[in-house]
Protein backbone atom coordinates (compact mmCIF):
# COMPACT_ATOMS: atom_id res chain seq x y z
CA UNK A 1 0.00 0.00 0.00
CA UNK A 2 1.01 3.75 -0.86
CA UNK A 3 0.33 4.68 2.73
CA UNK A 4 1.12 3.42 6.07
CA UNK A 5 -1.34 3.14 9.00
CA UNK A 6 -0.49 3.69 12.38
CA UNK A 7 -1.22 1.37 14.93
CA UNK A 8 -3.68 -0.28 12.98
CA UNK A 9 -5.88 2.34 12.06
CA UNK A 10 -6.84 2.68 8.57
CA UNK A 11 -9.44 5.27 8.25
CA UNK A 12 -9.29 8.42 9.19
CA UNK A 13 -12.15 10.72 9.29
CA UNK A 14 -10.45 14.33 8.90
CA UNK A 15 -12.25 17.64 9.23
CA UNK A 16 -11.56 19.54 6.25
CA UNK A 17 -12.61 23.11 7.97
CA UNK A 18 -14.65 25.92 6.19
CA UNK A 19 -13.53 25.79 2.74
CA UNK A 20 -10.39 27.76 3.36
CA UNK A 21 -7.39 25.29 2.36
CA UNK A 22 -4.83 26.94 4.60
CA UNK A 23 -7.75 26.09 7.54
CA UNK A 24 -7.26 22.55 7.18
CA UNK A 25 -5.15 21.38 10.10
CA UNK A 26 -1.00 20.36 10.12
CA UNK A 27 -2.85 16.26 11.36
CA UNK A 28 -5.00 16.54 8.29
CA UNK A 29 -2.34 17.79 5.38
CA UNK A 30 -0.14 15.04 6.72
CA UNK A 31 -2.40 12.56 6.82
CA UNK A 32 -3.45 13.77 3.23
CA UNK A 33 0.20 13.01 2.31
CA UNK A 34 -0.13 9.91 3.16
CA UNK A 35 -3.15 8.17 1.86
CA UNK A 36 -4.10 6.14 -0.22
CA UNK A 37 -8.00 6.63 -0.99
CA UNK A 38 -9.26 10.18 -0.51
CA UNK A 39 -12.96 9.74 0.40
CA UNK A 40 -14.66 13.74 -0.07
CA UNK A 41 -17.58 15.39 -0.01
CA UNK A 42 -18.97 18.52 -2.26
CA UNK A 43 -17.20 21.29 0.41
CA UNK A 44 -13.84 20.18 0.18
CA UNK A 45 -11.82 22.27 -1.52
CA UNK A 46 -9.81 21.08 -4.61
CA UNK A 47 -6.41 22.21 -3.36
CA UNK A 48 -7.13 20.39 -0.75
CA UNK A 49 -7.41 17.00 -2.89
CA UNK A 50 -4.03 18.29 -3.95
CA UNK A 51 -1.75 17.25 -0.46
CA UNK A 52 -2.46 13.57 -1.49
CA UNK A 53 -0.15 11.76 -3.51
CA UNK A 54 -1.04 11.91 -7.09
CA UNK A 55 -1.47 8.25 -7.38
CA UNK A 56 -4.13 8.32 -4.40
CA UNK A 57 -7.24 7.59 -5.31
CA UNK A 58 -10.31 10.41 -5.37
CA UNK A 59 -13.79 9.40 -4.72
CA UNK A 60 -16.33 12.13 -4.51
CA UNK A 61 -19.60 11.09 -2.48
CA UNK A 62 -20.49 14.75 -2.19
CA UNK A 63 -24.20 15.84 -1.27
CA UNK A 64 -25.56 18.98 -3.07
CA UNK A 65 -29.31 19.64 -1.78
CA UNK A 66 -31.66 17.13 -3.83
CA UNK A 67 -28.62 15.34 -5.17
CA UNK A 68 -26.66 12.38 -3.45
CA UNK A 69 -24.10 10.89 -5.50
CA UNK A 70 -24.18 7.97 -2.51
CA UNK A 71 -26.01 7.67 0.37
CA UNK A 72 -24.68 7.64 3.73
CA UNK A 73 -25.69 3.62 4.25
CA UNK A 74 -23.17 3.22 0.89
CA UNK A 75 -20.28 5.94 2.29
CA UNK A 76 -20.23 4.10 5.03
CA UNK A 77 -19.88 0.76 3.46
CA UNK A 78 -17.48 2.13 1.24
CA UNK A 79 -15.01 3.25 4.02
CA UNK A 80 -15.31 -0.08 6.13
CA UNK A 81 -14.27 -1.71 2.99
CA UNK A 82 -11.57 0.07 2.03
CA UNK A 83 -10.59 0.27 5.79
CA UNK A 84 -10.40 -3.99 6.02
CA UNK A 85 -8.15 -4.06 2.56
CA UNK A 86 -5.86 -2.12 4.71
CA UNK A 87 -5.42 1.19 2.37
CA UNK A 88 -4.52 4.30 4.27
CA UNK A 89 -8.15 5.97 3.73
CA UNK A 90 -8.61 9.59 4.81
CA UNK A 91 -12.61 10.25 4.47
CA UNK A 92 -12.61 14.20 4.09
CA UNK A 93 -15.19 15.82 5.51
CA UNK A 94 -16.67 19.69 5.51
CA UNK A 95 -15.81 21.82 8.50
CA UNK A 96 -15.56 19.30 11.69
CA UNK A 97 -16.55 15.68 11.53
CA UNK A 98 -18.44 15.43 14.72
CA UNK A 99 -20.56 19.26 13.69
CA UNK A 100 -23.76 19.15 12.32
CA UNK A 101 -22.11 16.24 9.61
CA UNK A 102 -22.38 12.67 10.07
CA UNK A 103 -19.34 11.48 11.26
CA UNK A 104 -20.52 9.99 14.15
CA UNK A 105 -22.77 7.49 11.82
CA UNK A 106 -19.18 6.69 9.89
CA UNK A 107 -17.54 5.81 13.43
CA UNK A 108 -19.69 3.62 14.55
CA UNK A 109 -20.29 1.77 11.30
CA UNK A 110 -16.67 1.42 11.73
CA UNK A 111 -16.51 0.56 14.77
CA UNK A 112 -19.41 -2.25 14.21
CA UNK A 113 -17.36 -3.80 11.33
CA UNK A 114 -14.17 -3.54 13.56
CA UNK A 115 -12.03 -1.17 11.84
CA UNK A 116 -9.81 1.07 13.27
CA UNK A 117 -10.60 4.69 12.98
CA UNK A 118 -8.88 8.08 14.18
CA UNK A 119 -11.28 11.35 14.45
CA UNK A 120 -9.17 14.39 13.28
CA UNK A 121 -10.86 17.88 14.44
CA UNK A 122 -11.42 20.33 11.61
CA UNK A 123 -12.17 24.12 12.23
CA UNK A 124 -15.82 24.19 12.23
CA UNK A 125 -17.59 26.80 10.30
CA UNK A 126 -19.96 27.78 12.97
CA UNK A 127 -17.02 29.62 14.32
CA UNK A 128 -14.64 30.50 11.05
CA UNK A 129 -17.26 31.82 8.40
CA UNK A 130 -18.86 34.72 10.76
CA UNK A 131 -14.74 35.81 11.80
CA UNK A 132 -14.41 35.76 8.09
CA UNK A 133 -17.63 38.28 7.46
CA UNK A 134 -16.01 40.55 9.89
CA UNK A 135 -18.64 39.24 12.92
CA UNK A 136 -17.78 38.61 16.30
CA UNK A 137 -19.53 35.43 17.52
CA UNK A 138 -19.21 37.05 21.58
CA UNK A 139 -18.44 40.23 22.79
CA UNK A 140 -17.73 41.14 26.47
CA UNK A 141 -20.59 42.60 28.50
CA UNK A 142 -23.06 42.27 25.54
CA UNK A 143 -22.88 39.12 23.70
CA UNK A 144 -21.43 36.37 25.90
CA UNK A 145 -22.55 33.24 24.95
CA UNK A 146 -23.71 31.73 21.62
CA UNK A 147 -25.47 29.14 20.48
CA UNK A 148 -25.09 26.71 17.25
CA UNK A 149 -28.35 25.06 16.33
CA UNK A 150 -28.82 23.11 12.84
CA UNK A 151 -31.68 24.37 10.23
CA UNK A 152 -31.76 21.15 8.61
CA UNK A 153 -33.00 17.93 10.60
CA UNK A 154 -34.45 15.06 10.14
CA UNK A 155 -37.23 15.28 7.60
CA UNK A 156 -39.05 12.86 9.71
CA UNK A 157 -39.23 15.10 12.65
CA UNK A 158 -41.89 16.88 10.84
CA UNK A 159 -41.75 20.51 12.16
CA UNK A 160 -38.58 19.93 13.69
CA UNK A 161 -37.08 19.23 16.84
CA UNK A 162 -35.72 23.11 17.91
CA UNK A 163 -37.42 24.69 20.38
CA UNK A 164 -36.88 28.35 18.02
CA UNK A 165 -39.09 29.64 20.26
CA UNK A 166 -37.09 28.86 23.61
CA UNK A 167 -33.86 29.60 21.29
CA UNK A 168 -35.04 33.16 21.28
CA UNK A 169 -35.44 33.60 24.79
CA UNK A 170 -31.69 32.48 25.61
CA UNK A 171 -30.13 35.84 23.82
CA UNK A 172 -26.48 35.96 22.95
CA UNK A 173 -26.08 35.33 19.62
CA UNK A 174 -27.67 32.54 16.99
CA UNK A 175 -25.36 30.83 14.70
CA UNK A 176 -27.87 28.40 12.06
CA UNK A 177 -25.89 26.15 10.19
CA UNK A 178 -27.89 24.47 6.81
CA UNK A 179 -31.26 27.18 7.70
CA UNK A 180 -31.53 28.43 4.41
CA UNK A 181 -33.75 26.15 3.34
CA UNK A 182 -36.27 26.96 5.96
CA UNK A 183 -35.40 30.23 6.89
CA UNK A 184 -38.68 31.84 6.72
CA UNK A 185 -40.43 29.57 9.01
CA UNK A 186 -37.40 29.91 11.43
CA UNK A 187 -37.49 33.40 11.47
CA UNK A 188 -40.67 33.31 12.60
CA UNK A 189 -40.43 31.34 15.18
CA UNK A 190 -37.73 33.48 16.59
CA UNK A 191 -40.05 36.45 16.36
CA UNK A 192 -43.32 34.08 17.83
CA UNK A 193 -39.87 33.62 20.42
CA UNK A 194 -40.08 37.19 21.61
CA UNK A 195 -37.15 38.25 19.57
CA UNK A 196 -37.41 42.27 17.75
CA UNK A 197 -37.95 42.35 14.35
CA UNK A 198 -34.88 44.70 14.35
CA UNK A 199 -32.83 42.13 15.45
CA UNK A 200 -29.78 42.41 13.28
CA UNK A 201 -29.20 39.13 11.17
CA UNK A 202 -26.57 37.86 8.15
CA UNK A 203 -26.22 35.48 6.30
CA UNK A 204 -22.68 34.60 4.85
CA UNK A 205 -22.30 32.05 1.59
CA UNK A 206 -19.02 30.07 0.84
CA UNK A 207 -17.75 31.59 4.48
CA UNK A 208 -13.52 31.98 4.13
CA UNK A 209 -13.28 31.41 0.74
CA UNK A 210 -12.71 33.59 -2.30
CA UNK A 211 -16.41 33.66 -3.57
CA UNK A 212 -17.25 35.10 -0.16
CA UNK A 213 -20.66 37.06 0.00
CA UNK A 214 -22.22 38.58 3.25
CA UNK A 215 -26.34 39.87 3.07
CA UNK A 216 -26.72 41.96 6.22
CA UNK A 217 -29.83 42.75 7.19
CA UNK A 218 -32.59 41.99 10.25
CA UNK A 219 -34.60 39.18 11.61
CA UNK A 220 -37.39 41.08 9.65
CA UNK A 221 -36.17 41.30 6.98
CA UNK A 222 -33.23 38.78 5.84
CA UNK A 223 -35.51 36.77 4.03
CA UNK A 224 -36.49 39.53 1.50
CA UNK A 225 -32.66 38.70 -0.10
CA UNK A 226 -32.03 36.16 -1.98
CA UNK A 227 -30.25 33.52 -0.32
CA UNK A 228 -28.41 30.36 -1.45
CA UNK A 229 -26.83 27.10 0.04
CA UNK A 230 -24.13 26.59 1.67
CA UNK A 231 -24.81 29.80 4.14
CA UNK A 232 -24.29 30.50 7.42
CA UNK A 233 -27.13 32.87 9.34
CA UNK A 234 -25.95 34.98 12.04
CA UNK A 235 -28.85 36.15 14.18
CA UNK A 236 -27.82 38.98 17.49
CA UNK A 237 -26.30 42.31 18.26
CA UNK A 238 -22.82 41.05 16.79
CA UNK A 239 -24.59 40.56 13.53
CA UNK A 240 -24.58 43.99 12.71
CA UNK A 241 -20.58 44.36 13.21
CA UNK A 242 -18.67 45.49 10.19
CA UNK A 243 -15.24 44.48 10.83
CA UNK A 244 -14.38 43.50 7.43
CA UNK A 245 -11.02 42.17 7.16
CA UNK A 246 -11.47 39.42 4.37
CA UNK A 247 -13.41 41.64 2.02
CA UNK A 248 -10.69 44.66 2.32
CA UNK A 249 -7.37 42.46 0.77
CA UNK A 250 -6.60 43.97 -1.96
CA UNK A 251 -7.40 41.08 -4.76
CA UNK A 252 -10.99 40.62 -3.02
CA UNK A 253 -13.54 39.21 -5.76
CA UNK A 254 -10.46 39.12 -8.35
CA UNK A 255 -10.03 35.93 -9.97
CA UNK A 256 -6.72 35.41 -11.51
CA UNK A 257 -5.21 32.72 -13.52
CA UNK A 258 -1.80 31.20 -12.50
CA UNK A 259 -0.17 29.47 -15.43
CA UNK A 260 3.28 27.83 -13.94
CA UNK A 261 3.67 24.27 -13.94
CA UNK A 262 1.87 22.66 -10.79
CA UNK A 263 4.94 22.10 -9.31
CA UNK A 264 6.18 25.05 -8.98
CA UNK A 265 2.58 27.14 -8.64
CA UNK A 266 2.25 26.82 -4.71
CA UNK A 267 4.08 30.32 -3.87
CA UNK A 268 2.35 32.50 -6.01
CA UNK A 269 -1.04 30.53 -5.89
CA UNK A 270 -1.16 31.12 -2.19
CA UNK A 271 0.17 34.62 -2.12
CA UNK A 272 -2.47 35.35 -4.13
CA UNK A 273 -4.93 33.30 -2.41
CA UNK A 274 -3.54 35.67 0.57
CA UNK A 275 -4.37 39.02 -1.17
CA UNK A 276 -7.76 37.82 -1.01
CA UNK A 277 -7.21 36.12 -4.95
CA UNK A 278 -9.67 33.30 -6.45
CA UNK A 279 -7.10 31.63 -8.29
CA UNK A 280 -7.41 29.47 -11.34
CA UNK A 281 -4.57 27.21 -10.96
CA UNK A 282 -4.03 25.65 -15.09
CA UNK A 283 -0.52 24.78 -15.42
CA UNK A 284 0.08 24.91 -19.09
CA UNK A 285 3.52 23.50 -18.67
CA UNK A 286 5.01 20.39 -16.80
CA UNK A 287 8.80 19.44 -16.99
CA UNK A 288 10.40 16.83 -18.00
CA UNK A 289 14.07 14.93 -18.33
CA UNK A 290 15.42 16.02 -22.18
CA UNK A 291 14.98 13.58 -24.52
CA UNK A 292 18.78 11.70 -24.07
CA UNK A 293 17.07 11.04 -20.57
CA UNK A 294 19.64 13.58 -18.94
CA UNK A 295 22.80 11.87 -20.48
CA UNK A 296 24.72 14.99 -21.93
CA UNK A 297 24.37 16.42 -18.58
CA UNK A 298 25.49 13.99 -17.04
CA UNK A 299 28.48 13.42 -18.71
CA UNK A 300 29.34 17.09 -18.73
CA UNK A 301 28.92 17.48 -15.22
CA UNK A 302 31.33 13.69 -14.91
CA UNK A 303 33.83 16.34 -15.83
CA UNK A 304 32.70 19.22 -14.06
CA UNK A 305 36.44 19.92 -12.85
CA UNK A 306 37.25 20.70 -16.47
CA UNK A 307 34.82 23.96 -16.36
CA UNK A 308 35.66 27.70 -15.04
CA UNK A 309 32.00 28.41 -14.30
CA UNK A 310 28.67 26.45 -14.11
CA UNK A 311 25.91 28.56 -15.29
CA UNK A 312 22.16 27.85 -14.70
CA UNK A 313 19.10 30.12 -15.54
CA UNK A 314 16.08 28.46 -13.66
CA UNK A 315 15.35 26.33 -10.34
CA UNK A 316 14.45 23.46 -12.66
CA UNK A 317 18.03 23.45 -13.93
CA UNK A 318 19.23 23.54 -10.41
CA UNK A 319 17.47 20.65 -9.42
CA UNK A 320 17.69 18.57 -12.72
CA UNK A 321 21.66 19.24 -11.92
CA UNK A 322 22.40 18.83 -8.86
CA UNK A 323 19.69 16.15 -7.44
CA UNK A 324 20.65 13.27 -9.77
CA UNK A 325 24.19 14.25 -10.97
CA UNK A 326 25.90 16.09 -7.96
CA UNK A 327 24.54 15.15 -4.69
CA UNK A 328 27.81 16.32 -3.05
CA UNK A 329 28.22 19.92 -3.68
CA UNK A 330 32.14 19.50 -2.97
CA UNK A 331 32.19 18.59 -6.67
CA UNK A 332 32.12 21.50 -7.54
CA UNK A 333 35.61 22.32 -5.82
CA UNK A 334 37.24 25.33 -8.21
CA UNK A 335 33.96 25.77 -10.04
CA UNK A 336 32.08 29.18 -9.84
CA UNK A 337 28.58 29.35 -9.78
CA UNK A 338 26.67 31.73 -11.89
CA UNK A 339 22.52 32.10 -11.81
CA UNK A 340 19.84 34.26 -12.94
CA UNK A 341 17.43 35.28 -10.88
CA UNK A 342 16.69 34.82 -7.01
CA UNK A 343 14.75 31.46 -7.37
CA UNK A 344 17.66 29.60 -8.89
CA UNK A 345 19.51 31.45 -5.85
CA UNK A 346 16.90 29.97 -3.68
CA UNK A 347 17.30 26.90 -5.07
CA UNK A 348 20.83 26.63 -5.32
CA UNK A 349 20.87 27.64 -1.54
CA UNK A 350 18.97 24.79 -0.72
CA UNK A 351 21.55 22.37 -1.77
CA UNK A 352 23.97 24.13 0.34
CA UNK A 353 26.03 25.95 -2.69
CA UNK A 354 26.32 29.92 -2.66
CA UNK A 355 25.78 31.45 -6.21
CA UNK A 356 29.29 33.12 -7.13
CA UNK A 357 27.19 35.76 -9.44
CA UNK A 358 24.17 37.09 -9.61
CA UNK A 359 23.04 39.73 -11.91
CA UNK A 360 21.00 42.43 -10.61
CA UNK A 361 18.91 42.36 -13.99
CA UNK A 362 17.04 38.47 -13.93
CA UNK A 363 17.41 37.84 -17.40
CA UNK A 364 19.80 36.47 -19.74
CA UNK A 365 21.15 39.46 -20.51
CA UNK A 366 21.73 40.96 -17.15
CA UNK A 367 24.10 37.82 -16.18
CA UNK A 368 25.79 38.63 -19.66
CA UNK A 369 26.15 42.33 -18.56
CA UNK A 370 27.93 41.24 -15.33
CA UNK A 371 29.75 38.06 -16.22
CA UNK A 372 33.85 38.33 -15.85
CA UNK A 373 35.97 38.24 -19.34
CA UNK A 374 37.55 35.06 -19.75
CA UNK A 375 41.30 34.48 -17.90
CA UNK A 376 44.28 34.59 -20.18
CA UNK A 377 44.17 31.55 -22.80
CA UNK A 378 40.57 31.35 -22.79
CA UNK A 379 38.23 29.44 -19.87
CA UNK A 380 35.41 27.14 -20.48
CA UNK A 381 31.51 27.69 -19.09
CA UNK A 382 29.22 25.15 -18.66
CA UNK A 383 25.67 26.34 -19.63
CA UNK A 384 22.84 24.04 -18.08
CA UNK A 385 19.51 24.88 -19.54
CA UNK A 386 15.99 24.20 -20.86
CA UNK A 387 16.02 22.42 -24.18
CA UNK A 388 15.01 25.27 -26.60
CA UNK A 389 16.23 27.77 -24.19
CA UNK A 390 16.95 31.31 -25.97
CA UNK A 391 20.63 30.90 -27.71
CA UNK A 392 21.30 34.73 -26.18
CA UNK A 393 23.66 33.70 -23.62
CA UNK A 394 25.20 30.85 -25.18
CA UNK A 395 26.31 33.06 -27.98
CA UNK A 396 27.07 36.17 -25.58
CA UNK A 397 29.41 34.37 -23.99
CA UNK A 398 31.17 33.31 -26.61
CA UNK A 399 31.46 36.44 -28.21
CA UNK A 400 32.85 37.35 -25.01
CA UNK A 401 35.76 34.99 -25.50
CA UNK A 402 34.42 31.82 -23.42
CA UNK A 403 34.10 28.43 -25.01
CA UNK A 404 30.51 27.19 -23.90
CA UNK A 405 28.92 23.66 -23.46
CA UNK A 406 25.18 23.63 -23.80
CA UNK A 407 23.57 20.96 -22.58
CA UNK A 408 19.88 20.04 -22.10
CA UNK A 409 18.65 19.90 -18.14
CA UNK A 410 15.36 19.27 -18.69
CA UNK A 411 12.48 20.43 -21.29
CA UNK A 412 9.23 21.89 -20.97
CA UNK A 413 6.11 19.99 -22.02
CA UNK A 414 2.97 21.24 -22.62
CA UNK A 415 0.04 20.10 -20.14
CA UNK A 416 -3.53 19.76 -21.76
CA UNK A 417 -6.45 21.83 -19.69
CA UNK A 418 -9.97 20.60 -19.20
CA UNK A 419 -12.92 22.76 -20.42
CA UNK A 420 -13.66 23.71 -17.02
CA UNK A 421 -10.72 24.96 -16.39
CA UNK A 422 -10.23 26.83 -19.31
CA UNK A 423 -13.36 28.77 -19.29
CA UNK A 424 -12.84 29.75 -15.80
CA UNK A 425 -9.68 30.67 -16.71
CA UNK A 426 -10.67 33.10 -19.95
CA UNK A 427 -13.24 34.86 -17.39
CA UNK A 428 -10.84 35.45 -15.02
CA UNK A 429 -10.02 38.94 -14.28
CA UNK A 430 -6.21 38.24 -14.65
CA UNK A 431 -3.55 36.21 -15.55
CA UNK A 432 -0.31 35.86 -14.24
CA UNK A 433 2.32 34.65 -17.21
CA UNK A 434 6.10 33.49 -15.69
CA UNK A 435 7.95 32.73 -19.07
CA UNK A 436 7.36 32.29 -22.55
CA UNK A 437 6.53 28.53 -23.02
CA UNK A 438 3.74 29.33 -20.01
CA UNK A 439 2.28 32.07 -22.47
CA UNK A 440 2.62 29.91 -25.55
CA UNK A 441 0.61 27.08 -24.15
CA UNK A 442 -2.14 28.68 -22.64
CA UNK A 443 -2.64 30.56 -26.11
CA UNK A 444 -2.47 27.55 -28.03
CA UNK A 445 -4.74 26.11 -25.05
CA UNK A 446 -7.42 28.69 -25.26
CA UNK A 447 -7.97 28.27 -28.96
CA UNK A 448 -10.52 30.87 -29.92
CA UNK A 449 -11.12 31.79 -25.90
CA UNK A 450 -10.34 35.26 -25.36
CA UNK A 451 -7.43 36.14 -22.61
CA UNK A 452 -8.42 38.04 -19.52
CA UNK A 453 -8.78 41.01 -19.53
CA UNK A 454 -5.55 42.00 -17.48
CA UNK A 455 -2.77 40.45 -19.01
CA UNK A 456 0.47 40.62 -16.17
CA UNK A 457 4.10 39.22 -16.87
CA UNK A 458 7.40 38.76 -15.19
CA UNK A 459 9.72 40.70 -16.79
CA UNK A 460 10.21 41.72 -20.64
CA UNK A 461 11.75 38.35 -22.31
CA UNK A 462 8.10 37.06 -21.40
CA UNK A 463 6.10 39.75 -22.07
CA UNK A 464 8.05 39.90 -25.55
CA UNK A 465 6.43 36.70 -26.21
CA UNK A 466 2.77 37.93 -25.11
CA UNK A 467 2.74 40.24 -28.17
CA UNK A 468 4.03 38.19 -30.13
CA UNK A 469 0.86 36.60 -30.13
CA UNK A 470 -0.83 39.81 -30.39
CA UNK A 471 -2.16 40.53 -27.15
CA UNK A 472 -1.27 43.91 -24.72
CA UNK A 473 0.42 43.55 -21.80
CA UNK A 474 -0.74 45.09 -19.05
CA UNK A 475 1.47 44.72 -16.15
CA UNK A 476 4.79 43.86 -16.43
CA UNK A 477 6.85 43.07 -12.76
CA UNK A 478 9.35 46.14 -12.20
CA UNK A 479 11.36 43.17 -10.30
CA UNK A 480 11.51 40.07 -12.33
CA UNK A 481 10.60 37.52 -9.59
CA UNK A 482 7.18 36.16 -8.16
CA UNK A 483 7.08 39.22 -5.70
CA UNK A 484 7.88 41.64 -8.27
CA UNK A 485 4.82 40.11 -10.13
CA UNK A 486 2.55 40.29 -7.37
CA UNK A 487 3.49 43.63 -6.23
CA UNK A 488 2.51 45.03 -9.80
CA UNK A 489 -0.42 42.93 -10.16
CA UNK A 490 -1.75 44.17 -6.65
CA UNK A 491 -1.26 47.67 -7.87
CA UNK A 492 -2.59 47.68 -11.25
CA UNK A 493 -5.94 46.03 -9.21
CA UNK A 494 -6.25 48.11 -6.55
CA UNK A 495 -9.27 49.66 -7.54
CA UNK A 496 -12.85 48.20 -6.84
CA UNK A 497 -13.44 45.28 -8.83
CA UNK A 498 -16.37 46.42 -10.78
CA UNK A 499 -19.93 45.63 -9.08
């Protein structure tokens, strides 16, 4: 099996909090890691899905209202079956397991069947969504207690269980999780409860995630909105606090597209997520070894003492050199290190080797600008790049007087994008481009779908290529890095996004 259970347990039912995927917990990503059936339902988000191993398998028994792609009876039989094959099964679950969901029902049919089981807390959103719409569930001397009571129960109940009536009488503040669906009726109740019709009252859909929308209003008069599933209704004095944090970041109700390979997406995905960003993650590019299977570079870097310099231009070079072919950095005894740009510092860094240069321009040319003329008799380079990398500083330094060795790290591949994913991606308000081939793909990708509308790039080698294709480019980073590009995006944004 792909995963490994501890101490005999083999299902794990994990909350996945609000919707937020930097919410989920450090015990659920690294149980994620780890497994080897994902079990989810419809709230989970997809970065989520992400953490687990891409050979881990994905089953979806979401519930949407009116739709049940299983029933509970058949989720549970599914995870006491995968639990006795012994797979590492992590059953994914909305907010908190044990909160208004139906863990409880999944534990003891475990349990029954005799398989072991481990409960991981999740951040429930009866707590997380109102903090996200800027409301307080308690404040001192006013609202000091609250209450969590589900809308939806047991159809069989008839009129329900909840005393709304008696609810109203306790004050504090009302948090109603699934009450959308009868909202009317419970707001009346409340009122038949004693409680004033001025009562202030919100209701807050997709709680601490991008798509975030907050309808303030009162008891009275909530219902006169329309409201949609999954929301969560705030009823008190705290309702009608405006300390809105998550809807001032400055990429609130943006949607931008990130094109890098999925690798290599997570930091600017989630400093955009962290701006407030909905981000359209569709990695038009993946890398892979060059088509010799890395054996040039290898044999180059066999006689790596033979070389003045080693030069390399991303951090997929770095670790297409160094991981496989020169574990030991004390290889590179004599050798100077040359890179472009602060990632392939970063990376370099990471495998304990200081860069010798680094232009203060990130591109090709910039290293050209600053690279030393050759000792007397000449001195050799040895140029690690992308296959079909720009010739600019191969030839540059050779004009300079160096003899160069090209060889072929590794070699960018194109990634095909579902339909999905591509029309979210041509409504977006913005994408993000980090390098040519990222800019020729998505093109190519798109087909007749138009761009967004804002059209940001890296630096000018990239955004070279952008109108090449015939498109404007709208933001281009002053500093060619991932901050530089986020800095520039963030300002060309910063105005309202339009209602």
């Amino acid at each position: 099996m792909g995963g490994r259970t501890i101490g005999g347990v083999t299902v794990y039912l994990v909350g996945a909090g609000p919707g937020d995927p930097g919410l989920l917990t450090r015990r659920g990503a690294e149980l994620l890691a780890r497994a080897d059936v994902v079990v989810h339902d419809r709230l989970s988000a997809a970065e989520l899905l992400d953490l687990a191993p891409a050979a881990a398998e994905r089953i979806d028994v979401g519930k949407a209202p009116q739709h049940h792609r299983m029933s509970q009876a058949e989720i549970n039989e599914l995870l006491v079956a995968r639990g006795r094959r012994g797979q590492m099964v992590v059953r994914l679950k909305g907010g908190d397991p044990f909160v208004f969901a139906r863990g409880s029902e999944e534990a003891h049919a475990l349990a029954d069947a005799g398989v072991a089981y481990e409960v991981v807390p999740g951040i429930t959103s009866a707590l997380a969504v109102p903090a996200s719409a800027g409301i307080p569930v308690t404040q001192r001397f006013s609202s000091t207690s609250f209450t969590v009571v589900t809308g939806h129960e047991d159809p069989a109940s008839g009129e329900g269980s909840v005393d709304w009536e008696a609810l109203a009488r306790v004050g504090g503040t009302l948090v109603i999780l699934m009450g959308v669906g009868r909202w009317p009726a419970i707001a009346a109740r409340l009122l038949a409860g004693g409680l004033s019709p001025g009562t202030p009252a919100a209701a807050v859909r997709w709680g601490t995630r991008p798509e975030q929308h907050t309808t303030r209003a009162t008891l009275a008069t909530l219902g006169d909105h329309p409201l949609e599933a999954p929301s969560v209704i705030v009823v008190g004095d705290v309702a009608g606090e405006r300390l809105d944090w998550f809807e001032r970041r400055p990429l609130a109700g943006r949607r931008v597209v990130v094109t890098r390979s999925r690798a290599q997406a997570s930091h600017l995905a989630d400093r955009l997520r962290e701006l407030g960003a909905d981000v359209v993650e569709a990695p038009t590019i993946a890398t892979d070894p060059p088509t010799d299977g890395g054996a040039a570079l290898a044999a180059a870097l066999a006689r790596i003492a033979e070389f003045d310099w080693l030069v390399l231009t991303s951090p997929n070079g770095v670790a297409a050199t160094f991981d496989p072919h020169l574990p030991d950095a004390r290889a590179l005894a004599g050798v100077r290190v040359a890179a472009v740009g602060p990632g392939t510092v970063d990376a370099l860094a990471a495998r304990r080797v200081v860069a010798d240069l680094v232009p203060e321009r990130f591109v090709a040319e910039g290293l050209l600008a600053a690279f030393p003329a050759p000792p007397a008799g000449g001195g050799r380079v040895l140029l690690a790049q992308a296959a079909g990398a720009r010739p600019v500083l191969a030839e540059g330094l050779a004009e300079a007087g160096w003899q160069v060795e090209v060889v072929a790290a590794y070699r960018t591949v194109a990634v095909a994008l579902d339909a999905e994913t591509l029309d979210r991606a041509s409504t977006a308000d913005a994408v993000t481009f980090t390098s040519s081939s990222t800019v020729d793909h998505l093109v190519a990708a798109l087909g007749d779908r138009p761009l967004p509308a804002v059209v940001a790039s890296i630096g000018p080698i990239t955004s070279a290529t952008i109108r090449r294709h015939g498109h404007e480019v709208d933001v281009e980073a002053e500093a060619h890095t991932i901050e530089g590009l986020v800095d520039a995006l963030v300002e060309h944004l910063a105005a309202p996004p339009p209602a």
